[in-house]
N, C-alpha and C. Protein backbone atom coordinates (compact mmCIF):
# COMPACT_ATOMS: atom_id res chain seq x y z
N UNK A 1 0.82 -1.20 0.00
CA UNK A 1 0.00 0.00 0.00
C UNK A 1 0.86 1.26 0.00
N UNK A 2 1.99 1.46 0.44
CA UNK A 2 2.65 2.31 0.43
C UNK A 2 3.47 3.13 -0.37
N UNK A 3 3.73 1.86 -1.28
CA UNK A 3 4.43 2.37 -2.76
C UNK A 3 3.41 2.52 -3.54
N UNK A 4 2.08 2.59 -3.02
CA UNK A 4 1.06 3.18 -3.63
C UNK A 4 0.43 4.61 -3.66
N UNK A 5 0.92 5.23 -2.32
CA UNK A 5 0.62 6.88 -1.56
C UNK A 5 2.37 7.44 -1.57
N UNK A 6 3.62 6.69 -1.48
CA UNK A 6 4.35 7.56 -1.00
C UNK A 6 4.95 9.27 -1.64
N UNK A 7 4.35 8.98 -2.92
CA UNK A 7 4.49 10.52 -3.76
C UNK A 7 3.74 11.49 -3.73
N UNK A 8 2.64 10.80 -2.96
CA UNK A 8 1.17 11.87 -2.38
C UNK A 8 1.76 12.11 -1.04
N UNK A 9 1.99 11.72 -0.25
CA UNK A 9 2.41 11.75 1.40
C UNK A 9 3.76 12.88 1.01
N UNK A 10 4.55 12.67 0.36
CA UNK A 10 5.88 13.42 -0.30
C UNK A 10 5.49 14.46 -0.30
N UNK A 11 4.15 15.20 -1.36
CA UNK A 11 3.96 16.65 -1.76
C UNK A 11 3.11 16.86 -0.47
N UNK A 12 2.69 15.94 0.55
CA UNK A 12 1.70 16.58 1.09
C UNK A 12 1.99 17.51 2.64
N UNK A 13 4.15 16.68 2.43
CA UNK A 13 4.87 17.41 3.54
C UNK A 13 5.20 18.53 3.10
N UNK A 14 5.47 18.47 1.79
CA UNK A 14 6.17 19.52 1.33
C UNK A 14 5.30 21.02 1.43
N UNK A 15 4.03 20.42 1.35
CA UNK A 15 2.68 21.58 1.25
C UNK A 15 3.07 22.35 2.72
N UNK A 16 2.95 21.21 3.79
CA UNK A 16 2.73 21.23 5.15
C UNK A 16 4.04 21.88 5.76
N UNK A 17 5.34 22.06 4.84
CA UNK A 17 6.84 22.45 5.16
C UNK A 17 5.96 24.52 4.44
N UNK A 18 5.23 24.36 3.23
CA UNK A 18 5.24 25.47 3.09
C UNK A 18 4.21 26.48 3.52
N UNK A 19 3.28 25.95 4.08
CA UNK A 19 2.40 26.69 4.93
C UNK A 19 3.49 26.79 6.50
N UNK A 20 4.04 26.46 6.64
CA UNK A 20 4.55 26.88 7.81
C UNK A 20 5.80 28.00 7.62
N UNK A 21 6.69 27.55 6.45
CA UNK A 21 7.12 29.06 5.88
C UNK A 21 6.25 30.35 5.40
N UNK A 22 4.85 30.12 5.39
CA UNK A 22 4.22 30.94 5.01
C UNK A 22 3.88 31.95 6.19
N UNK A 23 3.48 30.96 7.49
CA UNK A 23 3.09 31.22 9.16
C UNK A 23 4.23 31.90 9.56
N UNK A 24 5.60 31.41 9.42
CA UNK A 24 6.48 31.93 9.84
C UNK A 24 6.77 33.61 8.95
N UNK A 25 6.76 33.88 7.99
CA UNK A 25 6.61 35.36 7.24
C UNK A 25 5.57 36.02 7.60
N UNK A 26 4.67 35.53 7.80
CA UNK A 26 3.78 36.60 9.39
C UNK A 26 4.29 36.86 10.23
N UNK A 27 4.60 36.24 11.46
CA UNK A 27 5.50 36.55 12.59
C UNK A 27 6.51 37.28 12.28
N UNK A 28 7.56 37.20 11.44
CA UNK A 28 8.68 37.80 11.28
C UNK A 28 7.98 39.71 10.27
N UNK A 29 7.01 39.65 10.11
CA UNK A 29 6.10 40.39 9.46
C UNK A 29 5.58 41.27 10.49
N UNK A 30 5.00 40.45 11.35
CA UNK A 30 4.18 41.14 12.84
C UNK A 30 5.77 41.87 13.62
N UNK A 31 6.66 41.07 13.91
CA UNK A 31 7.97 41.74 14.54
C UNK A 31 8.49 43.18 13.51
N UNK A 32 8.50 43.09 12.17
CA UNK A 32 9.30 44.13 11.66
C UNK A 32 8.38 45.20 11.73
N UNK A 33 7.15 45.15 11.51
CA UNK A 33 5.87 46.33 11.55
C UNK A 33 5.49 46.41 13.29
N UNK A 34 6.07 45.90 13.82
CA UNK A 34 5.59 45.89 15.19
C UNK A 34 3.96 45.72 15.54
N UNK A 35 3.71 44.59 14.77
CA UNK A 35 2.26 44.59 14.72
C UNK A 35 2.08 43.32 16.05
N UNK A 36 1.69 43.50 17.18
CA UNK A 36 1.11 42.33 17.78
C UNK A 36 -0.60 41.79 17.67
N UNK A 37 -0.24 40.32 17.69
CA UNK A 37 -1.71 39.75 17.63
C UNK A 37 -2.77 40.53 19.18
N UNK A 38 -4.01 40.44 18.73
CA UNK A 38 -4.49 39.91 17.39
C UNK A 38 -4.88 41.00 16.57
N UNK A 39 -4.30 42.03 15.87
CA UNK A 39 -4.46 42.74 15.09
C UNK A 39 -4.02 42.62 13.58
N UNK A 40 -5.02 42.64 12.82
CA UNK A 40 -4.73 42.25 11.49
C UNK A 40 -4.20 43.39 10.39
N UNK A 41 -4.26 44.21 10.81
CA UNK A 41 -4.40 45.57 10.04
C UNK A 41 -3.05 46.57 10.73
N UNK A 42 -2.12 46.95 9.44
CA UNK A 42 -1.15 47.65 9.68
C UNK A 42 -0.74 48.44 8.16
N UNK A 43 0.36 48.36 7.99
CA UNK A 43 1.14 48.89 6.57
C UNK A 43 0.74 48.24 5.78
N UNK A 44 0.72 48.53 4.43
CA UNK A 44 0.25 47.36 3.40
C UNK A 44 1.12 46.40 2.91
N UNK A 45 2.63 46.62 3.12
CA UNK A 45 3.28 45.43 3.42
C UNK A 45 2.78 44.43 4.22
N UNK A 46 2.65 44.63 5.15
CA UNK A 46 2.27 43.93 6.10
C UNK A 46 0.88 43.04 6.02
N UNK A 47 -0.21 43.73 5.42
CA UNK A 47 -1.76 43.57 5.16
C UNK A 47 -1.41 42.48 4.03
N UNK A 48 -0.55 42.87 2.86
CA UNK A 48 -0.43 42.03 1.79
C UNK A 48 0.11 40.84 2.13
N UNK A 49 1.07 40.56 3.14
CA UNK A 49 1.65 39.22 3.58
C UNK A 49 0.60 38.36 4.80
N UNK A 50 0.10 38.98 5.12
CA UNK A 50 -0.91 38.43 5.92
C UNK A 50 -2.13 37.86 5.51
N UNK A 51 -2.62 38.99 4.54
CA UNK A 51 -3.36 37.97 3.58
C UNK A 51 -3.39 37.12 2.38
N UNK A 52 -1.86 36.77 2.07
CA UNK A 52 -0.94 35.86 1.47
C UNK A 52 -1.21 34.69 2.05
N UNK A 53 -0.84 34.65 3.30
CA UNK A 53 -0.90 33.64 4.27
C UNK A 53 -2.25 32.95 4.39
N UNK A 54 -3.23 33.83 5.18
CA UNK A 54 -4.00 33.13 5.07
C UNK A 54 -5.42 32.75 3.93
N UNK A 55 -5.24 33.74 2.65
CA UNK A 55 -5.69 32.74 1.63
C UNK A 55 -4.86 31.49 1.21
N UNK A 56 -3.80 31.41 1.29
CA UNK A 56 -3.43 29.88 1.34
C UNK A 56 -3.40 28.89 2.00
N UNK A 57 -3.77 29.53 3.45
CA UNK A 57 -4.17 28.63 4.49
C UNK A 57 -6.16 28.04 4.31
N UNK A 58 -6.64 28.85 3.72
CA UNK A 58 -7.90 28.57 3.05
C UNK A 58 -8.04 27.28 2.31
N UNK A 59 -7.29 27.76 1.31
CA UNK A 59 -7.04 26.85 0.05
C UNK A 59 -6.50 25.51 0.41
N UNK A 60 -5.63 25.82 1.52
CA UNK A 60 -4.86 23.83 1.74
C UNK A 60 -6.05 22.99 1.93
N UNK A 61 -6.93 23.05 2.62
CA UNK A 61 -7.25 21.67 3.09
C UNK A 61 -8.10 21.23 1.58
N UNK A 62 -8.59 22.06 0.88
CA UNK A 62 -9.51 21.84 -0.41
C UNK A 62 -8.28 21.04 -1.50
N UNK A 63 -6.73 21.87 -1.19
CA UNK A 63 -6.22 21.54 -2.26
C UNK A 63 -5.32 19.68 -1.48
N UNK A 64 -5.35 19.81 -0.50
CA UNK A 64 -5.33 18.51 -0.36
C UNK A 64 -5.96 16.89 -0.48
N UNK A 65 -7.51 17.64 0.04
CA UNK A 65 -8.52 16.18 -0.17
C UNK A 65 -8.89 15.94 -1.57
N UNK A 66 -8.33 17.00 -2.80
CA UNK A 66 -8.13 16.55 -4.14
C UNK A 66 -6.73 15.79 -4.78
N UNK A 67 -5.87 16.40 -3.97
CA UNK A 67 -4.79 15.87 -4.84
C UNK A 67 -4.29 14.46 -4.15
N UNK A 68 -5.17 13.84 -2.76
CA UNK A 68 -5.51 12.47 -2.56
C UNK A 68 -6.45 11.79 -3.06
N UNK A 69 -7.55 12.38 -3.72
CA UNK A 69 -8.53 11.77 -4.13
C UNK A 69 -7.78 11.62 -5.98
N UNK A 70 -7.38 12.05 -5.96
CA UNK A 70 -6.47 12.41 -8.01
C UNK A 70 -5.75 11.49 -7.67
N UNK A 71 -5.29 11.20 -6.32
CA UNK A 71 -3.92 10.03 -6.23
C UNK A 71 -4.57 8.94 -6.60
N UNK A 72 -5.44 8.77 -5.55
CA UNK A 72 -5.65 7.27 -4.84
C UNK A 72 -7.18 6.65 -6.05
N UNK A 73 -7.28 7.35 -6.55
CA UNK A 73 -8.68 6.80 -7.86
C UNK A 73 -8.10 7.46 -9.05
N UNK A 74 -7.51 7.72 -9.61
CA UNK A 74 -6.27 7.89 -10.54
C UNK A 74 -5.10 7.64 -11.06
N UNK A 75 -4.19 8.37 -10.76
CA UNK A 75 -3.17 8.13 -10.81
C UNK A 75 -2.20 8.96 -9.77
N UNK A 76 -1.49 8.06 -9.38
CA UNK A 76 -0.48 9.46 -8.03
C UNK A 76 0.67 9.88 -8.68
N UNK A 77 1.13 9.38 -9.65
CA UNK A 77 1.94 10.30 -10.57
C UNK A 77 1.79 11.79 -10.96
N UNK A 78 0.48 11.67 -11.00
CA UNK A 78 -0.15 12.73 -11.97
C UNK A 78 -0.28 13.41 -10.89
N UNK A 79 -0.81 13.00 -9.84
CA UNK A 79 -1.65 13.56 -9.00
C UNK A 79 -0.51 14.45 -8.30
N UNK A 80 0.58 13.96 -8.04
CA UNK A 80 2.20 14.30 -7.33
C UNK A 80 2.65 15.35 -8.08
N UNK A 81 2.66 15.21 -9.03
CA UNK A 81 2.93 16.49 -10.05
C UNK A 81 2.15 17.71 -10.19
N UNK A 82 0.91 17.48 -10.45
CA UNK A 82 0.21 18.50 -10.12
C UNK A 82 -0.01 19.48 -8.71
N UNK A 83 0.34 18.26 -8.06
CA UNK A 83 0.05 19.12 -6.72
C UNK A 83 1.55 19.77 -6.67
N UNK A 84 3.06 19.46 -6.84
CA UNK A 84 4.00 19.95 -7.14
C UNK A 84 3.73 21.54 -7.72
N UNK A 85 3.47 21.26 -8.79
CA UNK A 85 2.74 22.41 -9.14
C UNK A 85 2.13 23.49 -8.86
N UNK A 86 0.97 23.14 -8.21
CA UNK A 86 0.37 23.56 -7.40
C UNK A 86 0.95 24.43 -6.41
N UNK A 87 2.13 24.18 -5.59
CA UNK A 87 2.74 24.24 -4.49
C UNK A 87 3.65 25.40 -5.07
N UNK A 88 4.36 24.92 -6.06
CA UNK A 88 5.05 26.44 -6.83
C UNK A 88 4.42 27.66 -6.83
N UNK A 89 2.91 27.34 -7.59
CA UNK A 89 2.31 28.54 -7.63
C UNK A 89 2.08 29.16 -6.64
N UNK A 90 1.36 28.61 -5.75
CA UNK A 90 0.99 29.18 -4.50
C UNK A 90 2.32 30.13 -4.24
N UNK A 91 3.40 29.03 -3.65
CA UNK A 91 4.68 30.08 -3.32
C UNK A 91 4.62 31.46 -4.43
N UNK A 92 4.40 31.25 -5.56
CA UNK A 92 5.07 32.24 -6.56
C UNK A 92 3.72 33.34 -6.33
N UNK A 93 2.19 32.91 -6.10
CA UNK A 93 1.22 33.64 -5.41
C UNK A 93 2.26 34.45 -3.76
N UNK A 94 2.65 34.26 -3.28
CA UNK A 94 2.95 34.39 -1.97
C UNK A 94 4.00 35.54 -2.14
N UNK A 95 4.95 35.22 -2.72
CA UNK A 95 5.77 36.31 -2.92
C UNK A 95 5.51 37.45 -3.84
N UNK A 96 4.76 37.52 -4.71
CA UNK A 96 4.52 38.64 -5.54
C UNK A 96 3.46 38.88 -4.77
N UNK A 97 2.50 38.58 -4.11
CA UNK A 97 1.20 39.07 -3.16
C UNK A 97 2.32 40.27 -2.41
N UNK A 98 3.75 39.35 -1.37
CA UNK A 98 4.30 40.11 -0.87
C UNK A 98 4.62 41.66 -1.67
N UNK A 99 5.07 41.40 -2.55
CA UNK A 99 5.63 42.40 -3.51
C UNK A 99 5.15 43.64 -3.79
N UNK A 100 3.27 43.26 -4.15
CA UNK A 100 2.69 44.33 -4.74
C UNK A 100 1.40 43.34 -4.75
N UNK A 101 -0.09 43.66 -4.47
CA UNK A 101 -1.10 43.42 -4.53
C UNK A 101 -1.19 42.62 -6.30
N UNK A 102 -0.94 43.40 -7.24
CA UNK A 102 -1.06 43.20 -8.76
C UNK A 102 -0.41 41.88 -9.34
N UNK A 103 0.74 41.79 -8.34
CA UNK A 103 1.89 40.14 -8.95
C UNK A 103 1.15 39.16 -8.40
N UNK A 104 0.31 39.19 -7.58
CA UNK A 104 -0.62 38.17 -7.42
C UNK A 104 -1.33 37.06 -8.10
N UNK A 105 -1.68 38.15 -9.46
CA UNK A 105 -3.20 37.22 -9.91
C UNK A 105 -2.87 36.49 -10.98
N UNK A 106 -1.83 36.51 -11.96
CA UNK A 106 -0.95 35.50 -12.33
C UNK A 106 -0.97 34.12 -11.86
N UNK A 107 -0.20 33.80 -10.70
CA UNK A 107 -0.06 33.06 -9.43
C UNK A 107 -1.46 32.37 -9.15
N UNK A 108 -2.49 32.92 -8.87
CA UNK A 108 -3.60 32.18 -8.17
C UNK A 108 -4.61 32.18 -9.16
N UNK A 109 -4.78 32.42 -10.73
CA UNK A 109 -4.73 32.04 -11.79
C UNK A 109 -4.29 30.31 -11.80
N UNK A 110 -3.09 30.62 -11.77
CA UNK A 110 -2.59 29.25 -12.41
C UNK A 110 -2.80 28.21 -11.64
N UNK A 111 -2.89 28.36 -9.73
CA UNK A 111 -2.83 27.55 -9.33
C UNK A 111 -4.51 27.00 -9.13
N UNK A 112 -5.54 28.05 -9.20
CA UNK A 112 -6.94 27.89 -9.53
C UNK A 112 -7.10 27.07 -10.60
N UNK A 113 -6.54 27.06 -11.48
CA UNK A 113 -6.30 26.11 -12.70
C UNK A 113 -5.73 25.00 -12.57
N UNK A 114 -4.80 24.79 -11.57
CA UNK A 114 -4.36 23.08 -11.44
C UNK A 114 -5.26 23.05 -10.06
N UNK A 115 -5.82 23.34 -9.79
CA UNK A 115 -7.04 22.71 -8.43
C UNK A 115 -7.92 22.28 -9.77
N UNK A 116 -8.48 22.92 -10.72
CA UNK A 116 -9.82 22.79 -11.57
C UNK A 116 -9.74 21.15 -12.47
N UNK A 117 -7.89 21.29 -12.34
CA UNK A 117 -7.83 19.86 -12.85
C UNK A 117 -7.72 18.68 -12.08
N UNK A 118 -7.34 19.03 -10.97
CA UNK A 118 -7.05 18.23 -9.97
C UNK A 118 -9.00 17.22 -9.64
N UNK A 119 -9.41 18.33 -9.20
CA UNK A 119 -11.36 18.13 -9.65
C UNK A 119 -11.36 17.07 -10.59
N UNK A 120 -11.40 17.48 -11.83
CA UNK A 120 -12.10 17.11 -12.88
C UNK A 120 -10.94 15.47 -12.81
N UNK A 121 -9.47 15.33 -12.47
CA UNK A 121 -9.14 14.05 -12.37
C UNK A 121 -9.56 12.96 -11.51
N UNK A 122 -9.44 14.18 -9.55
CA UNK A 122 -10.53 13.01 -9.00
C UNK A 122 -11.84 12.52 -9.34
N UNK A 123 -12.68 13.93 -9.91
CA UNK A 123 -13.94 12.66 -10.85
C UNK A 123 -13.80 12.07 -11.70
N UNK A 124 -13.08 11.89 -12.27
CA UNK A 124 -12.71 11.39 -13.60
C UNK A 124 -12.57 9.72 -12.71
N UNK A 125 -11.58 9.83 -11.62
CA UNK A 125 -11.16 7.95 -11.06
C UNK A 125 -11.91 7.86 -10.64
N UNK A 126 -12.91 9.16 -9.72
CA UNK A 126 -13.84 8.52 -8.72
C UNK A 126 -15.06 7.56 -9.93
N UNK A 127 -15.74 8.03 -10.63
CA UNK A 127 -16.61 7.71 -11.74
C UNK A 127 -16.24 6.16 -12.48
N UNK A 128 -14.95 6.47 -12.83
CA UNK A 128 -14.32 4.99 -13.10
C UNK A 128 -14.36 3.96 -12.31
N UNK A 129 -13.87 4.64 -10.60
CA UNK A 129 -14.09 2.84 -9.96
C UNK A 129 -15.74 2.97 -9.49
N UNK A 130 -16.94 3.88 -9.47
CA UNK A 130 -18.58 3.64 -9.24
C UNK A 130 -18.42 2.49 -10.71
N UNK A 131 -18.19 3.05 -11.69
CA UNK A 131 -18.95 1.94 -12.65
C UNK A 131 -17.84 0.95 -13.14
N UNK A 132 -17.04 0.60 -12.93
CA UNK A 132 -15.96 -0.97 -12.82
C UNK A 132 -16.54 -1.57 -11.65
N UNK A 133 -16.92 -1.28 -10.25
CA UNK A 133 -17.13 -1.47 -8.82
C UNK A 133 -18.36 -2.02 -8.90
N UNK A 134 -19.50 -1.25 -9.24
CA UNK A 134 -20.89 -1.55 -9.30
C UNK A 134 -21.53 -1.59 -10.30
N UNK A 135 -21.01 -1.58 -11.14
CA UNK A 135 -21.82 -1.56 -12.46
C UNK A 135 -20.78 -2.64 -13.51
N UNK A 136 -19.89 -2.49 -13.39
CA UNK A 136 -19.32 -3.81 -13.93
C UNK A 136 -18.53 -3.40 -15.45
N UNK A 137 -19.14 -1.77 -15.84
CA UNK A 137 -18.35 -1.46 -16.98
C UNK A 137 -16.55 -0.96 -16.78
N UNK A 138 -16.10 -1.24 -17.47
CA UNK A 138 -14.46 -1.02 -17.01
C UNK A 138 -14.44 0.06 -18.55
N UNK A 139 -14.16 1.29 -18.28
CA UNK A 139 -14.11 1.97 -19.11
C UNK A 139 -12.63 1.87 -20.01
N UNK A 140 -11.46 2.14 -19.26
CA UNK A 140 -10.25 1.88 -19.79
C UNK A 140 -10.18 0.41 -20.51
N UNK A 141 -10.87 -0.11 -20.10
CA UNK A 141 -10.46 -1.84 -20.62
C UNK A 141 -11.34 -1.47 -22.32
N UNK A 142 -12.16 -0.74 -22.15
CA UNK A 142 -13.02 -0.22 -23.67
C UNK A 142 -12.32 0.38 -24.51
N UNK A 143 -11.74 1.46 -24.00
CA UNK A 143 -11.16 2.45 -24.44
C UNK A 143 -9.81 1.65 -25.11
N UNK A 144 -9.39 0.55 -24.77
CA UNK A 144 -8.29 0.04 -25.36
C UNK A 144 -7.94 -1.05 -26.31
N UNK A 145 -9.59 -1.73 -26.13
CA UNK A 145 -10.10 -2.81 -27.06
C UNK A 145 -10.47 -1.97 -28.59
């Protein structure tokens, strides 16, 4: 079972390594603006990295229970890559958010776009094993005959 998840479990530290670099550029954010919790609102440096943070703290748990469901009724190749992906953008969302409000939408563009596929792959396996499972049609086995 394991050499079956370990490239999903892989991106899913790596996610979990970068939301916490993300947590940590708040704090070090809150110290340089002298902003203490719980106040959200300061410089717009500050406003822009904060809400960097936590729209991507939004986004994880959605972009996780897809890119396990893309693994595990799909393919985890695919699924590992994309979420790879995924994980770039966000970062590359994160730092131009930092930058300037405008370098943003590039970034969460693209990564809105590998969530949309990530979707459409977990339905894609989920659909495949309802009707191989209970219905008895094996679509790929068609598709190849």
């Amino acid at each position: 079972m394991l050499d079956q998840i370990h490239w999903l479990a892989a991106v899913t530290v790596l996610g979990v390594l970068e939301q916490a670099y993300f947590f940590l550029q708040v704090i070090y954010a809150r110290r340089l603006f002298g902003i203490s919790p719980p106040k959200i609102s300061g410089p717009p440096e500050f406003e822009r990295i904060f809400r960097a943070q936590v729209n991507s703290s939004e986004y994880f748990p959605i972009f996780l229970a897809l890119l396990w469901q893309a693994g595990l009724f799909f393919h985890q190749g695919l699924a590992a890559a994309l979420g790879l992906l995924y994980l770039y953008a966000r970062y590359c969302y994160f730092m131009g958010y930092k930058a300037s409000s405008s370098e943003r939408l590039a970034p969460i563009y693209f990564s809105a776009g590998v969530l949309w596929i990530l979707i459409a792959v977990s339905a894609l396996g989920i659909l495949h094993f309802f009707l191989s499972h209970y219905v008895g049609l094996n679509i790929l086995q068609l598709l190849t005959s």
